[in-house]
N, C-alpha and C. Protein backbone atom coordinates (compact mmCIF):
# COMPACT_ATOMS: atom_id res chain seq x y z
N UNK A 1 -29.44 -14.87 13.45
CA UNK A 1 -28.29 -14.66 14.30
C UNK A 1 -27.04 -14.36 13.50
N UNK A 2 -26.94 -14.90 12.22
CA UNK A 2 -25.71 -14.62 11.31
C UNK A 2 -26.13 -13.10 10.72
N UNK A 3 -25.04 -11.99 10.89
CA UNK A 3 -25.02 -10.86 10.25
C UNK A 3 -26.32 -10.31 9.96
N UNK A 4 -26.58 -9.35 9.07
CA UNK A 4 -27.84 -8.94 8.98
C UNK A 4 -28.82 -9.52 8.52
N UNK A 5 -29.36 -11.24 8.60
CA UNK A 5 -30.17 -11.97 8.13
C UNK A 5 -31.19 -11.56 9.18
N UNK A 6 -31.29 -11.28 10.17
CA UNK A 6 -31.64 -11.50 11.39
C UNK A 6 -32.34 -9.93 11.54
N UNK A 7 -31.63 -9.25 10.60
CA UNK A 7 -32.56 -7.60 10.62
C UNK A 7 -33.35 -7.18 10.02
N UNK A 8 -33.61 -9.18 9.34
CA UNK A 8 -34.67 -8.27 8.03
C UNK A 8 -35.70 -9.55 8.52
N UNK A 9 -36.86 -9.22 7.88
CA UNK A 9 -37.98 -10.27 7.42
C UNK A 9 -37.41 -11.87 7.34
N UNK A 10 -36.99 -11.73 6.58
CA UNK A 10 -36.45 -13.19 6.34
C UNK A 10 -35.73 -14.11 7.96
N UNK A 11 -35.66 -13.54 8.71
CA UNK A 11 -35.13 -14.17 10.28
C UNK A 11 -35.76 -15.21 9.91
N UNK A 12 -35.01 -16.39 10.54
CA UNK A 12 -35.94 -17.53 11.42
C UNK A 12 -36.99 -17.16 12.80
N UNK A 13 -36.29 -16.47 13.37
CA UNK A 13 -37.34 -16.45 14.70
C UNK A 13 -38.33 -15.46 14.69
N UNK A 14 -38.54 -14.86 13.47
CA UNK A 14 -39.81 -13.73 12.87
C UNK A 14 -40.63 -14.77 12.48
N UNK A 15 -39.85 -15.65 11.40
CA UNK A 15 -40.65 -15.71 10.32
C UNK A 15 -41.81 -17.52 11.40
N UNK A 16 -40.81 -17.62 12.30
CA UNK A 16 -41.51 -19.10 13.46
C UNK A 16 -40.78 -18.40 14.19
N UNK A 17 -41.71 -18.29 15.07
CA UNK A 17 -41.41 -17.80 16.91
C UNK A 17 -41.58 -19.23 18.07
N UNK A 18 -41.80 -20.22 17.64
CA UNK A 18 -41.99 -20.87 18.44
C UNK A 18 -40.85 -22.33 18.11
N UNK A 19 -40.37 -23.09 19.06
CA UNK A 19 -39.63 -24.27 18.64
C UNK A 19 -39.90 -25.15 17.64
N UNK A 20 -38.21 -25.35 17.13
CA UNK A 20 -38.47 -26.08 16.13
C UNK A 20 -38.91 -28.06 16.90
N UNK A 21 -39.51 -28.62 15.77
CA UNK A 21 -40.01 -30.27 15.87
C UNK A 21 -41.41 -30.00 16.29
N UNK A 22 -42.13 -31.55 16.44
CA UNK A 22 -43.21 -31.90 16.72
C UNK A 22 -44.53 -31.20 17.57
N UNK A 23 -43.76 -30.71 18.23
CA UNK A 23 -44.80 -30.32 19.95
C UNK A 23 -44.02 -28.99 19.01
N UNK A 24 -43.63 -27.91 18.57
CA UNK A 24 -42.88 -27.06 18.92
C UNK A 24 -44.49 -25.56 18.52
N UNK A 25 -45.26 -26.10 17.37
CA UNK A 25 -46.20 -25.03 16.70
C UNK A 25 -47.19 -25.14 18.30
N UNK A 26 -47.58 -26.54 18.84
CA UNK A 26 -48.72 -26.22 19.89
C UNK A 26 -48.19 -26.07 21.60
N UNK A 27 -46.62 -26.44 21.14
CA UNK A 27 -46.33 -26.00 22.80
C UNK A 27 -45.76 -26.97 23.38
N UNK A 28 -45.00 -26.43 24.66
CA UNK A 28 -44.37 -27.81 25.82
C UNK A 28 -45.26 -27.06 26.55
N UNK A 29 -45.24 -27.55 27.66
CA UNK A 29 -45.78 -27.51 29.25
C UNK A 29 -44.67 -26.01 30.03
N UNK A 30 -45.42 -25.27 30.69
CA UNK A 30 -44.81 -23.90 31.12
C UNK A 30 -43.58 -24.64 31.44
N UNK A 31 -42.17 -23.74 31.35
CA UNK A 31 -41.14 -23.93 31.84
C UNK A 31 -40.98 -23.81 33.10
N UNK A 32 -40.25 -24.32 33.85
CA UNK A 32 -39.95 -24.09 35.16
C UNK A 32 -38.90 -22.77 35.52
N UNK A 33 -38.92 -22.33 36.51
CA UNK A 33 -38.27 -20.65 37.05
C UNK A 33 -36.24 -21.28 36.19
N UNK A 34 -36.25 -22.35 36.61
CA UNK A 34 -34.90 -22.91 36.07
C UNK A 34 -35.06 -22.61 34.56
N UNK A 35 -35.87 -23.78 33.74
CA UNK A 35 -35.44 -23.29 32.63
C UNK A 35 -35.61 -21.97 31.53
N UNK A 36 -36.53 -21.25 32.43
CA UNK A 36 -36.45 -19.86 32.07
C UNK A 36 -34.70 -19.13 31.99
N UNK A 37 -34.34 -18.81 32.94
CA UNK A 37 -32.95 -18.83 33.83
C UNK A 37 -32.09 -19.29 32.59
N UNK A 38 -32.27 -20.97 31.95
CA UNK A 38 -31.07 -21.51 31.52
C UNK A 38 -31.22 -20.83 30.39
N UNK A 39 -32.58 -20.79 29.72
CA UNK A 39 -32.88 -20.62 28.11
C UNK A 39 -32.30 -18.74 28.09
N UNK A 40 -32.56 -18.29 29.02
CA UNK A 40 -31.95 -17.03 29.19
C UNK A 40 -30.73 -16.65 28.98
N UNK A 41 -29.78 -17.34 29.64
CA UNK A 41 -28.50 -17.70 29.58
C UNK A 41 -27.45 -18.33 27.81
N UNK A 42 -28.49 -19.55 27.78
CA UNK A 42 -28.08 -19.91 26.21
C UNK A 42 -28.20 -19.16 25.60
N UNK A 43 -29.52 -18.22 25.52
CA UNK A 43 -29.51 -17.24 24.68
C UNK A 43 -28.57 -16.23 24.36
N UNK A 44 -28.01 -15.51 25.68
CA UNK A 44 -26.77 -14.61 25.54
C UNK A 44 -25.64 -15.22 24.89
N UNK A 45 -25.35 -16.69 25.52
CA UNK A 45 -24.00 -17.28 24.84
C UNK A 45 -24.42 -17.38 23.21
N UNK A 46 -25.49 -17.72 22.62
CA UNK A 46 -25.59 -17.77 21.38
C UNK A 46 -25.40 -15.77 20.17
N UNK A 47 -26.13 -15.44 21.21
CA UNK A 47 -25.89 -13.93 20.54
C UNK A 47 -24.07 -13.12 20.15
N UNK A 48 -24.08 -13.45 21.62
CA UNK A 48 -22.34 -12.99 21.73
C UNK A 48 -21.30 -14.30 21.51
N UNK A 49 -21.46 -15.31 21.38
CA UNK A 49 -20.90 -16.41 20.58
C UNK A 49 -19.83 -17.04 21.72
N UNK A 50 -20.32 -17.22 23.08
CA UNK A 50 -19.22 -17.18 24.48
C UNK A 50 -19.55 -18.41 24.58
N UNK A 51 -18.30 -19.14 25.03
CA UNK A 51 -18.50 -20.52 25.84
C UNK A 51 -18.53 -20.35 26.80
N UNK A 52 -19.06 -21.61 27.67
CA UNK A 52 -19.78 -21.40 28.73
C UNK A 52 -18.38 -21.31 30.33
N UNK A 53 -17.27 -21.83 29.69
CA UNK A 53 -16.51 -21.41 30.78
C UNK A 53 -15.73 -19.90 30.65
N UNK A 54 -15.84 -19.18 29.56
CA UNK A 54 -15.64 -17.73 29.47
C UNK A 54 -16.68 -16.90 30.48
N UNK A 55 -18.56 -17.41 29.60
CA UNK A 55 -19.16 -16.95 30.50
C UNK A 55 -19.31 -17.25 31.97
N UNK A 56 -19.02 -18.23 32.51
CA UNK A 56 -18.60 -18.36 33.89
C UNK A 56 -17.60 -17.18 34.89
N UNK A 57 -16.81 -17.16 33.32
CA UNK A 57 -15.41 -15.95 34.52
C UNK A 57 -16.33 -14.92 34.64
N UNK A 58 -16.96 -14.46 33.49
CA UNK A 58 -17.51 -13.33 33.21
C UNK A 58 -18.19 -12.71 34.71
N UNK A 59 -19.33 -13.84 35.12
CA UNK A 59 -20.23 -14.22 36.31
C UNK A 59 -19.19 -13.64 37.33
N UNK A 60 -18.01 -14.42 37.58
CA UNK A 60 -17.14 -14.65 38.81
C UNK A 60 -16.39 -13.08 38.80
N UNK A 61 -16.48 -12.44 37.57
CA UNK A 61 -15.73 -11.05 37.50
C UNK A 61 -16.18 -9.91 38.25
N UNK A 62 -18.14 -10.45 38.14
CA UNK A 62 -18.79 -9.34 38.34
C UNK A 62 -19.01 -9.57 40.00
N UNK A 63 -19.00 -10.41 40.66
CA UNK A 63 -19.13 -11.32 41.79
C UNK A 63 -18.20 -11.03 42.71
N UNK A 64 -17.08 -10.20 42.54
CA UNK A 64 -15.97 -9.72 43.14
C UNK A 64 -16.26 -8.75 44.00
N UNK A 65 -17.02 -7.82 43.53
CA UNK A 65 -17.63 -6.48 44.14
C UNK A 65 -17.49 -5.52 43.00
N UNK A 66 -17.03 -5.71 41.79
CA UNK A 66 -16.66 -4.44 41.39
C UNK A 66 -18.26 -4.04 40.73
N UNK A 67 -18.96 -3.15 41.11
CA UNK A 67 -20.10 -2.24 41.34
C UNK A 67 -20.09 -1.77 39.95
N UNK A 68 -18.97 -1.37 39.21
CA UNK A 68 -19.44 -0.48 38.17
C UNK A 68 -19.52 -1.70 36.97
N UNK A 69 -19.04 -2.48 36.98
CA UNK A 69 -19.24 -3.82 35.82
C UNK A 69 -20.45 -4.47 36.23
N UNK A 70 -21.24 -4.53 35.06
CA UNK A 70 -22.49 -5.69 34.72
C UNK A 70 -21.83 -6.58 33.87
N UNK A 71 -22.47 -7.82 33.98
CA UNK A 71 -22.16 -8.85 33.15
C UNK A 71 -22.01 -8.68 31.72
N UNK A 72 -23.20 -8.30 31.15
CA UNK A 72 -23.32 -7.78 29.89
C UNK A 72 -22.66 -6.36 29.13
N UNK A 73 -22.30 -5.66 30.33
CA UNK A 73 -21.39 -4.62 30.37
C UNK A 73 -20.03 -4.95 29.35
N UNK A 74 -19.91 -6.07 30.02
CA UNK A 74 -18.15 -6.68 30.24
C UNK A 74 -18.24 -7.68 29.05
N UNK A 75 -18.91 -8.39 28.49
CA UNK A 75 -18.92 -8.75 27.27
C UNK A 75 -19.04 -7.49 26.15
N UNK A 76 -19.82 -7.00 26.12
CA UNK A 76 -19.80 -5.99 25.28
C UNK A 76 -18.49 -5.22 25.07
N UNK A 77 -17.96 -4.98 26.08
CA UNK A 77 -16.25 -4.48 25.73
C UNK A 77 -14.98 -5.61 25.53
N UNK A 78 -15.68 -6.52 25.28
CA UNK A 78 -14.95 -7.33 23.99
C UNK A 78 -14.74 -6.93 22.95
N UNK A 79 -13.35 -7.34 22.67
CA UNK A 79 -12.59 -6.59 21.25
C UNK A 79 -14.04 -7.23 19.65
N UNK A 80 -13.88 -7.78 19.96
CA UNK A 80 -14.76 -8.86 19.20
C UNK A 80 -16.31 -8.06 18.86
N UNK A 81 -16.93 -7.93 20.09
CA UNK A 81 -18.17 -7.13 20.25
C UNK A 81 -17.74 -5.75 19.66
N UNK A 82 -16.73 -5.22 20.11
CA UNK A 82 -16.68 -3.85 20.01
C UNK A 82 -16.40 -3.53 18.26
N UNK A 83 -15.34 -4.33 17.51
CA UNK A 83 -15.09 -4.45 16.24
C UNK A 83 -16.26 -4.69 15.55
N UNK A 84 -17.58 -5.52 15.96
CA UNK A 84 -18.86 -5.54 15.70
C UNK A 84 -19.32 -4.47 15.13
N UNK A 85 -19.65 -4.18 16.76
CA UNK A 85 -20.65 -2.99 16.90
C UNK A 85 -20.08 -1.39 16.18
N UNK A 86 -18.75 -1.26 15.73
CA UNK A 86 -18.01 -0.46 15.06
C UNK A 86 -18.60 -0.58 13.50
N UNK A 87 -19.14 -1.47 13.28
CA UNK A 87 -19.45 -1.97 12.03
C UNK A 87 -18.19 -2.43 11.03
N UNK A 88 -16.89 -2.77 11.43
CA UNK A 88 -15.90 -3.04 11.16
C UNK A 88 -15.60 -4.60 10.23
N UNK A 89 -17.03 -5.10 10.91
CA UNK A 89 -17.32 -6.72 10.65
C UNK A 89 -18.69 -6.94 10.19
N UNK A 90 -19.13 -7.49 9.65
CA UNK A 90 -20.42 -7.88 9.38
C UNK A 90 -21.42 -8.77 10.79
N UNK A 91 -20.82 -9.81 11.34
CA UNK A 91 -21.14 -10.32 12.37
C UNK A 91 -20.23 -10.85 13.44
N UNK A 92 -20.37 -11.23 14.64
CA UNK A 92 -19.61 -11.17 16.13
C UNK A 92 -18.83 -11.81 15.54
N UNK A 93 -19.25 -13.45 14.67
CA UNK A 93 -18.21 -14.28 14.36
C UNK A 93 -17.27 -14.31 13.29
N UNK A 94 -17.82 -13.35 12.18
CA UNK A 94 -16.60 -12.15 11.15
C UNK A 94 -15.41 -11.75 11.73
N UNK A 95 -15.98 -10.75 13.23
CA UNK A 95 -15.21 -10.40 13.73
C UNK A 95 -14.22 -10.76 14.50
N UNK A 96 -14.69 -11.86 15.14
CA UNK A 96 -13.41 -13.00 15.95
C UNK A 96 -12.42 -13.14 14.99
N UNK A 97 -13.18 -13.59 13.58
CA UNK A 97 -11.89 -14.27 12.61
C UNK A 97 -11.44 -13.11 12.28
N UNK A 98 -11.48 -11.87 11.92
CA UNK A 98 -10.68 -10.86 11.58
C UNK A 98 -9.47 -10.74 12.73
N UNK A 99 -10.06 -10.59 13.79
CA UNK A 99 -8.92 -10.18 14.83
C UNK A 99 -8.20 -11.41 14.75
N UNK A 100 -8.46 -12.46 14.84
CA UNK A 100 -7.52 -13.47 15.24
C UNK A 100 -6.32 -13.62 14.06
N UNK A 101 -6.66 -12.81 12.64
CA UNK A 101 -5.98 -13.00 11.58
C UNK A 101 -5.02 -11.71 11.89
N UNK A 102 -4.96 -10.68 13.23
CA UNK A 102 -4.61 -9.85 13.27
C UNK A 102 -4.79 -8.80 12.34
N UNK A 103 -5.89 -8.88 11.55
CA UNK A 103 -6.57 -7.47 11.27
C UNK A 103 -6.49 -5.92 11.61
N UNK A 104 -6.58 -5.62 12.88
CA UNK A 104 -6.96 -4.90 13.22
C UNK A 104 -5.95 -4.15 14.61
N UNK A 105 -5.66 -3.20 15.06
CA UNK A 105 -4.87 -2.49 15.66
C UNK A 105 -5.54 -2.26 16.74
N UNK A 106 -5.09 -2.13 17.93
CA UNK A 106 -5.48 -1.24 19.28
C UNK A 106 -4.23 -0.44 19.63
N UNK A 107 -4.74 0.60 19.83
CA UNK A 107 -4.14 1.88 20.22
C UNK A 107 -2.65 1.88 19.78
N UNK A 108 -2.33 1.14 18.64
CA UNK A 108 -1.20 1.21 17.64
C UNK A 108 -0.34 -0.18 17.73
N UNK A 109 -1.11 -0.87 18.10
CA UNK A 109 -0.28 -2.26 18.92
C UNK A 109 -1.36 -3.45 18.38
N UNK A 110 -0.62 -4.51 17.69
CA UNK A 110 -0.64 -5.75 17.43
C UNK A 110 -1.63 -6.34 18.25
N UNK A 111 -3.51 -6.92 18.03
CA UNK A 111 -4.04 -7.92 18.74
C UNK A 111 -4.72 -8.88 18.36
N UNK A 112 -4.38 -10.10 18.91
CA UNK A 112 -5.08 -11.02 18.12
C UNK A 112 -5.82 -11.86 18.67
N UNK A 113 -6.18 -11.31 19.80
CA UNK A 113 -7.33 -11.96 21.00
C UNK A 113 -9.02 -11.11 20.82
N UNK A 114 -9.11 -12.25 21.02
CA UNK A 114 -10.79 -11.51 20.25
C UNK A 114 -11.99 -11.16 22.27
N UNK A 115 -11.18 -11.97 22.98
CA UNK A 115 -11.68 -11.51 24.45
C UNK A 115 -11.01 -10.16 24.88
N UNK A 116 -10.31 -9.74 24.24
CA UNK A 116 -9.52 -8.63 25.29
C UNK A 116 -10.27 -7.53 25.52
N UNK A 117 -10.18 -7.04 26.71
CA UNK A 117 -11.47 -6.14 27.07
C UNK A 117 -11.13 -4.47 26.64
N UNK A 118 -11.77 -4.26 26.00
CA UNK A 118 -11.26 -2.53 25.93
C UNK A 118 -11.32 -1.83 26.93
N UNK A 119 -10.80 -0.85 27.00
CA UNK A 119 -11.17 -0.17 27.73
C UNK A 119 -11.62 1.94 26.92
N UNK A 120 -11.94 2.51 27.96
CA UNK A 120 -12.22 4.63 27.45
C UNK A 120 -10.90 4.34 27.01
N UNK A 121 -11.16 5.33 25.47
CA UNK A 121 -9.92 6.12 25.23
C UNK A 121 -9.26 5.16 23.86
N UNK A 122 -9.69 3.76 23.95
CA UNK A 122 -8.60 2.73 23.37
C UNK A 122 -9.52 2.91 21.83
N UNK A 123 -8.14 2.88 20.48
CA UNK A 123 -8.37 3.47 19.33
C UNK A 123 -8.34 1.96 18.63
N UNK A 124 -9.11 1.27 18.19
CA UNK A 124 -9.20 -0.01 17.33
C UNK A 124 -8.85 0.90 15.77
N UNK A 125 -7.84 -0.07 15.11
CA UNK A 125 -7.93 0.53 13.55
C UNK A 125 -7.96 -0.45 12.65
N UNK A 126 -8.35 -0.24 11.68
CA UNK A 126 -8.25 -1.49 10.64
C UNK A 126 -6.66 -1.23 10.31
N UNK A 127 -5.79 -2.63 10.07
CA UNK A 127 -4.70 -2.44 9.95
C UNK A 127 -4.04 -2.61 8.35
N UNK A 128 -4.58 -3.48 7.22
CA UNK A 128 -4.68 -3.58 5.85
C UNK A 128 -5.85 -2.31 5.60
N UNK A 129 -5.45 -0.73 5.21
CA UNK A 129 -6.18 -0.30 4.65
C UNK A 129 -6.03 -0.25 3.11
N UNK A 130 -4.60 -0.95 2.39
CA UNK A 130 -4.22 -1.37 0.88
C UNK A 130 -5.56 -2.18 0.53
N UNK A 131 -5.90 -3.08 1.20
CA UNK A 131 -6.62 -4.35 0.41
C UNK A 131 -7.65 -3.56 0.17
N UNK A 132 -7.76 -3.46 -1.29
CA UNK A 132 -9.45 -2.62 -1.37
C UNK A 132 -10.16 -3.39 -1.39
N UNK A 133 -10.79 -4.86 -1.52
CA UNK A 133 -11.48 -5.44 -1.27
C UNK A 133 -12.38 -5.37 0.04
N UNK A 134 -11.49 -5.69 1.10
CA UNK A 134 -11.58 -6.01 2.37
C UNK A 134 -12.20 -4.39 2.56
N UNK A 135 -11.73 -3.19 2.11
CA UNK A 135 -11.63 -1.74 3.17
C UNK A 135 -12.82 -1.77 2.70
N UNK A 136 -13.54 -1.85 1.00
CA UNK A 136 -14.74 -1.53 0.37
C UNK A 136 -15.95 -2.29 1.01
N UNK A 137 -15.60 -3.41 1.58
CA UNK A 137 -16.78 -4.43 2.37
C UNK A 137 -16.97 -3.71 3.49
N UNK A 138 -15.71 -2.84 4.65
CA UNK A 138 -15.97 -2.84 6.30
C UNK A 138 -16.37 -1.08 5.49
N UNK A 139 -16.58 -0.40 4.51
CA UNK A 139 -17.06 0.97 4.46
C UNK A 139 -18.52 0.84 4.13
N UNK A 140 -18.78 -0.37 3.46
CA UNK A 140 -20.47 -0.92 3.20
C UNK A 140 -21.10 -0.98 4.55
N UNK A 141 -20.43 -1.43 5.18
CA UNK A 141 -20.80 -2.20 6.85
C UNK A 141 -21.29 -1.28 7.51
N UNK A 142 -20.30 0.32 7.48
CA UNK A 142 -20.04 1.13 8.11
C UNK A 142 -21.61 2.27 7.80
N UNK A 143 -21.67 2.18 6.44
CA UNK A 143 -22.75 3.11 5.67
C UNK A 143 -24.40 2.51 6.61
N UNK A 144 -24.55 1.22 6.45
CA UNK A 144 -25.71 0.14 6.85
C UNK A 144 -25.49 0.19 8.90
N UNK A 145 -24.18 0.61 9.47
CA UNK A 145 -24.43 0.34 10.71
C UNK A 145 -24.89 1.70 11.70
N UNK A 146 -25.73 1.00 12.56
CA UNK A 146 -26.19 1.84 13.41
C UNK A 146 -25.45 2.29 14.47
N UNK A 147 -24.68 3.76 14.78
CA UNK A 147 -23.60 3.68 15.80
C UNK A 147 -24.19 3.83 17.27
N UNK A 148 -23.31 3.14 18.02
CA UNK A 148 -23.30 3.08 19.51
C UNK A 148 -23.03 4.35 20.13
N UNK A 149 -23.87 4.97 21.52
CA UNK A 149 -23.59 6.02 21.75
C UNK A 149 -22.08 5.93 22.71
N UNK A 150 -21.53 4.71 22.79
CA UNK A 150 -20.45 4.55 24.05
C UNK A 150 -18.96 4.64 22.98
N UNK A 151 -19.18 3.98 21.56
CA UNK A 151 -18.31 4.46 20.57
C UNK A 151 -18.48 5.33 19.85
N UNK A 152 -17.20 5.55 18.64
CA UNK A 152 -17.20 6.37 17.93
C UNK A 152 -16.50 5.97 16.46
N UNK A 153 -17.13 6.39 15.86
CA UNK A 153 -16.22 5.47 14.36
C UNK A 153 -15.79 6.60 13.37
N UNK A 154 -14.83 6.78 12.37
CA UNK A 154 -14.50 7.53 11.35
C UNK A 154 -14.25 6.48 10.23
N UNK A 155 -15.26 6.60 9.41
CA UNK A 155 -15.32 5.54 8.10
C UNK A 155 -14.51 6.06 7.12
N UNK A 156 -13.98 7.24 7.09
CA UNK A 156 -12.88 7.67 6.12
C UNK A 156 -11.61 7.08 6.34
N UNK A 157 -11.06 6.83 7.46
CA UNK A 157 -9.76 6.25 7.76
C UNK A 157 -9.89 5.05 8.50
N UNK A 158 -10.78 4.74 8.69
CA UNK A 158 -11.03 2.62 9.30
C UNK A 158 -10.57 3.27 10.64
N UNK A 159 -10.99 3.73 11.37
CA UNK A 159 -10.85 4.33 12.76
C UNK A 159 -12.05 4.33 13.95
N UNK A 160 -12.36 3.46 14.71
CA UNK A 160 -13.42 3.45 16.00
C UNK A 160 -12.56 3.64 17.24
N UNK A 161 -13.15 4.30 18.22
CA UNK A 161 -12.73 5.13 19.38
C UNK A 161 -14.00 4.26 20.56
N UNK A 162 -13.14 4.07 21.41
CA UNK A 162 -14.05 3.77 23.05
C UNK A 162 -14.57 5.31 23.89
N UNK A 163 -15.21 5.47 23.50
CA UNK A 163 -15.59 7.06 23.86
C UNK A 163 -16.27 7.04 25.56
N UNK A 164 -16.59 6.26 26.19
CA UNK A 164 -17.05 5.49 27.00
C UNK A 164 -17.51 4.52 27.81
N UNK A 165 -17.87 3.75 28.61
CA UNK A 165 -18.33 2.55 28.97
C UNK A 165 -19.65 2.11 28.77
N UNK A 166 -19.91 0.94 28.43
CA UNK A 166 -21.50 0.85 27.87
C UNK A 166 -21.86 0.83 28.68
N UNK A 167 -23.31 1.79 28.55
CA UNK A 167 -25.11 1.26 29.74
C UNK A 167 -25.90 0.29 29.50
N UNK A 168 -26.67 0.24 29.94
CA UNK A 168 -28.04 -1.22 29.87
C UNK A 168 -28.54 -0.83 28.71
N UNK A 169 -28.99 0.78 28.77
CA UNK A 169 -29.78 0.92 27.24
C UNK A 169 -28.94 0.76 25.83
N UNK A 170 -27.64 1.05 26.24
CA UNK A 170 -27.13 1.12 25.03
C UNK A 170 -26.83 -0.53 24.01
N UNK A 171 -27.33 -1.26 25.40
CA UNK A 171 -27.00 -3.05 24.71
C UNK A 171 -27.83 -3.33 23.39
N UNK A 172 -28.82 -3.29 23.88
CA UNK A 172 -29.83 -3.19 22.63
C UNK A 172 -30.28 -4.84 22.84
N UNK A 173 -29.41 -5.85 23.26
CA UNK A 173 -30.01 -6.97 22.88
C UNK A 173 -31.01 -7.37 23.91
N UNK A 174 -31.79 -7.74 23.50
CA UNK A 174 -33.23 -8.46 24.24
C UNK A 174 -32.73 -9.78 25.13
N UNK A 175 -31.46 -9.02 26.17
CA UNK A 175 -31.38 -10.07 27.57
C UNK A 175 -31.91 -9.96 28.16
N UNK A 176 -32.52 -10.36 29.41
CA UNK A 176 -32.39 -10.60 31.07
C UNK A 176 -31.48 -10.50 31.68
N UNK A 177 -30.94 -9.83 32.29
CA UNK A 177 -29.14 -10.00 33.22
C UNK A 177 -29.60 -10.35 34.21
N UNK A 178 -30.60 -10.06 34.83
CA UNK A 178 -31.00 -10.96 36.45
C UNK A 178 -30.92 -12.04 35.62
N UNK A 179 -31.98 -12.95 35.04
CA UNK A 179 -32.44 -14.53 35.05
C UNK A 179 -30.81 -15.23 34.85
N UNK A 180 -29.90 -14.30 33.98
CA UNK A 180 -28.34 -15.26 33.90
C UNK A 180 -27.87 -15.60 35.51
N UNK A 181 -27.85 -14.22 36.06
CA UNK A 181 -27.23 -13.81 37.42
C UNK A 181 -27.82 -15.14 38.36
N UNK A 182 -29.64 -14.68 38.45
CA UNK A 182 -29.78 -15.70 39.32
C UNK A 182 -29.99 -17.33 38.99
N UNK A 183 -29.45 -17.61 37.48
CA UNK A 183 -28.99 -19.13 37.39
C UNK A 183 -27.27 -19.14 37.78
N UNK A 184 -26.72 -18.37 37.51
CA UNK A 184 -25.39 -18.92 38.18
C UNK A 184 -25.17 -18.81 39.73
N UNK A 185 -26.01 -18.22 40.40
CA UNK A 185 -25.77 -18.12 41.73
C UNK A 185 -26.75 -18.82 42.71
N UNK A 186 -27.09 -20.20 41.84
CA UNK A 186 -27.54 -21.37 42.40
C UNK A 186 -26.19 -21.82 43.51
C-alpha cells in the first residue's frame, strides 16, 4: 500500500493473500453479505487514505441526486489523489504532506488542502521548481508513472492538467462501489 512496494513482487498481499494470525493460512467461516460490504469499504478508506467521516460526506454527496458523480469518481478528484496519480508524489500519503506544506499550485493560487476537489481545466504546478532535490525525485516519479487518460502531465516544467472527469475504467483500483453504496445505505 506504501508507494511502489505494492507494484512489485515484494507486496505483502502477493507475497500472503490470506489474513494475517492463527486461523488466517486455513480460513474463518464465509463472511456474511455485511462483512463483505464493510471489508469492501475499509478497503477503499485504506487505499485512498479517507476517514471514515470524510467518506461518509462523500456517500451523502453522491445521495443528493447529482447523476454524474460516483463515489469513487469524487475521491479521485482529490487534490491529493490527483497530485498522485500526476506522479508528482510517490504515494497518496507523500502527497497529502506535500500539499499541506503548500507545495504545489492550482491554477496559479496557493493550496494547502489535500480534499479540495478539482475540477476540467484546473492546472496543479509544482511550486519550488529551485529545489533540485525535490524537482529530481517528482521527474523520477514522473519517468516510472503510468498516465491517466482524464489527466495530463508535462514533466519538463512540473505541470499536470485536469483534462477531464474520471470513468470507472480509468480508477484502476480493485473496488466494489455497489458493496460501499449498499453498506452505507443500511
Amino acid at each position: 500500500m506504501k508507494g511502489e512496494r505494492c507494484s512489485s513482487a515484494k507486496c505483502s498481499f502477493i507475497r500472503r493473500s490470506y489474513a494475517p494470525g492463527f486461523k488466517g493460512a486455513s480460513g474463518y467461516s464465509r463472511l456474511t453479505e455485511y462483512g463483505v460490504q464493510l471489508r469492501e469499504k475499509q478497503k477503499a478508506k485504506a487505499i485512498y487514505g479517507i476517514l471514515e467521516k470524510q467518506f461518509r460526506g462523500y456517500y451523502d454527496l453522491i445521495g443528493k441526486g447529482k447523476k454524474e458523480n460516483t463515489m469513487l469518481g469524487l475521491i479521485e478528484r482529490r487534490l491529493d489523489n490527483v497530485v498522485f496519480r500526476l506522479g508528482f508524489a510517490s504515494s497518496r500519503r507523500a502527497a497529502r504532506q506535500a500539499i499541506s506544506h503548500s507545495r504545489f499550485l492550482v491554477n496559479g493560487k496557493k493550496n494547502n488542502i489535500p480534499s479540495y476537489q478539482v475540477k476540467v481545466g484546473d492546472v496543479i504546478t509544482f511550486k519550488n521548481k529551485d529545489e533540485k532535490d525535490i524537482s529530481k525525485e517528482i521527474k523520477n516519479n514522473l519517468k516510472r508513472n503510468n498516465p491517466v487518460s482524464w489527466l495530463k502531465t508535462n514533466p519538463d516544467s512540473l505541470v499536470g492538467e485536469v483534462t477531464s472527469m474520471p470513468k470507472s475504467e480509468d480508477i484502476g483500483e480493485e473496488v466494489n462501489e455497489r458493496l460501499i453504496i449498499e453498506f452505507y445505505s443500511r
